[in-house]
Protein backbone atom coordinates (compact mmCIF):
# COMPACT_ATOMS: atom_id res chain seq x y z
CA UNK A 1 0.00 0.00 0.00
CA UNK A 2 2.59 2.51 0.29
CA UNK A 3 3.79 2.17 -3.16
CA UNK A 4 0.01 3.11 -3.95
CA UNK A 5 0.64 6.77 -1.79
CA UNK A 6 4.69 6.79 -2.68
CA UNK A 7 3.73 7.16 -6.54
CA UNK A 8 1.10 9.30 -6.02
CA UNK A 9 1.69 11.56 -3.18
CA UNK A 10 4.15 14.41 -5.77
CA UNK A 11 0.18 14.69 -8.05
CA UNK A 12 -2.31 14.64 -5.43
CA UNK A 13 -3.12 15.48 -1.77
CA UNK A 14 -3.23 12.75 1.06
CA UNK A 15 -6.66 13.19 1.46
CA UNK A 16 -7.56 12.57 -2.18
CA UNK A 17 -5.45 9.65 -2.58
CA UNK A 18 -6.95 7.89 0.41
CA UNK A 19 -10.30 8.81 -0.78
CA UNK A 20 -9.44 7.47 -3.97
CA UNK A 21 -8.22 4.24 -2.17
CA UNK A 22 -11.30 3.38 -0.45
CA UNK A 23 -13.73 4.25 -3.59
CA UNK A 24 -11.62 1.58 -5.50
CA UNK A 25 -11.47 -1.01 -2.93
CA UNK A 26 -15.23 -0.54 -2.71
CA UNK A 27 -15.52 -0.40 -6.69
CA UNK A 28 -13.65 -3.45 -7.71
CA UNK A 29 -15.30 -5.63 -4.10
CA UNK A 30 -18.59 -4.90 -5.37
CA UNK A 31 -17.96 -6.56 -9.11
CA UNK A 32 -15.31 -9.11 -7.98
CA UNK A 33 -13.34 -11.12 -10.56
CA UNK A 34 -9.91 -10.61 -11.12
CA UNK A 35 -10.87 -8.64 -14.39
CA UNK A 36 -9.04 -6.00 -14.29
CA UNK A 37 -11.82 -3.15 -14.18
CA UNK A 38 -11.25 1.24 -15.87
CA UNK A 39 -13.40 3.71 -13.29
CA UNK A 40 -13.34 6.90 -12.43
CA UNK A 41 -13.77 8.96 -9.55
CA UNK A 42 -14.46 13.00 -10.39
CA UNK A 43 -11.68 14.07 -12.61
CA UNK A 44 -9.15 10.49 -11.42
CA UNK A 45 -9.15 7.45 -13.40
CA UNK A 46 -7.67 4.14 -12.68
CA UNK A 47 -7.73 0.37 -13.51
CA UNK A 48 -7.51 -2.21 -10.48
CA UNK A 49 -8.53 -5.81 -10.27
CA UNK A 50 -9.00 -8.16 -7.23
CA UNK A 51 -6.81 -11.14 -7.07
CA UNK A 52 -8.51 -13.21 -4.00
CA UNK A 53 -9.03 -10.83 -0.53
CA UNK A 54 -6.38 -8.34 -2.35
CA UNK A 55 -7.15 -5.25 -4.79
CA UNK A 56 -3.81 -4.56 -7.19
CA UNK A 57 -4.10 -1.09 -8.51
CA UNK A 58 -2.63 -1.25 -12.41
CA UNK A 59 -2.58 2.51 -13.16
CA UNK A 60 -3.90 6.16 -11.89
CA UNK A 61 -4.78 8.94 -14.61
CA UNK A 62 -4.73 12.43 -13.05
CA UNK A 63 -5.69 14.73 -15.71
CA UNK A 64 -3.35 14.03 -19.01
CA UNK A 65 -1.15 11.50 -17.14
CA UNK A 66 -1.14 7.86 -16.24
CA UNK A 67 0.77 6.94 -13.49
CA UNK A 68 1.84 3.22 -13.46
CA UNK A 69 1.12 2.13 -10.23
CA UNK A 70 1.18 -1.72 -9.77
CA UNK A 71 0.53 -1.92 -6.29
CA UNK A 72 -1.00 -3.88 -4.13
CA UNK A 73 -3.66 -2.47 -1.12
């Protein structure tokens, strides 16, 4: 998980990024799979999947720019 906020932390506030943590834990719980599933939260978009109790987050757009994130939270 702190790969998630090391990557992150130099585009976005704290606050935002754990926001944006919990919305995609919630996201990709509620459809399950280990498809790896695009959403969007306001003006953020990512792509995480769920690989048994585990969400990996693949990548984080903020604005123009996709931020490879490959972590696991």
């Amino acid at each position: 998980m702190d790969k998630f906020f090391d990557y992150l932390e130099p585009d976005l506030p704290l606050t935002t990024i754990r926001e944006l943590l919990r919305y995609i834990i919630r996201l990709v719980g509620a459809i399950g799979g280990d498809t790896p599933v695009e959403g969007k939260m306001g003006s953020l978009g990512f792509c995480a999947s769920r690989s048994g109790e585990d969400v990996r987050v693949h990548w984080v757009q903020v604005g123009r720019q996709r931020i490879p994130v490959d972590a696991t939270v």
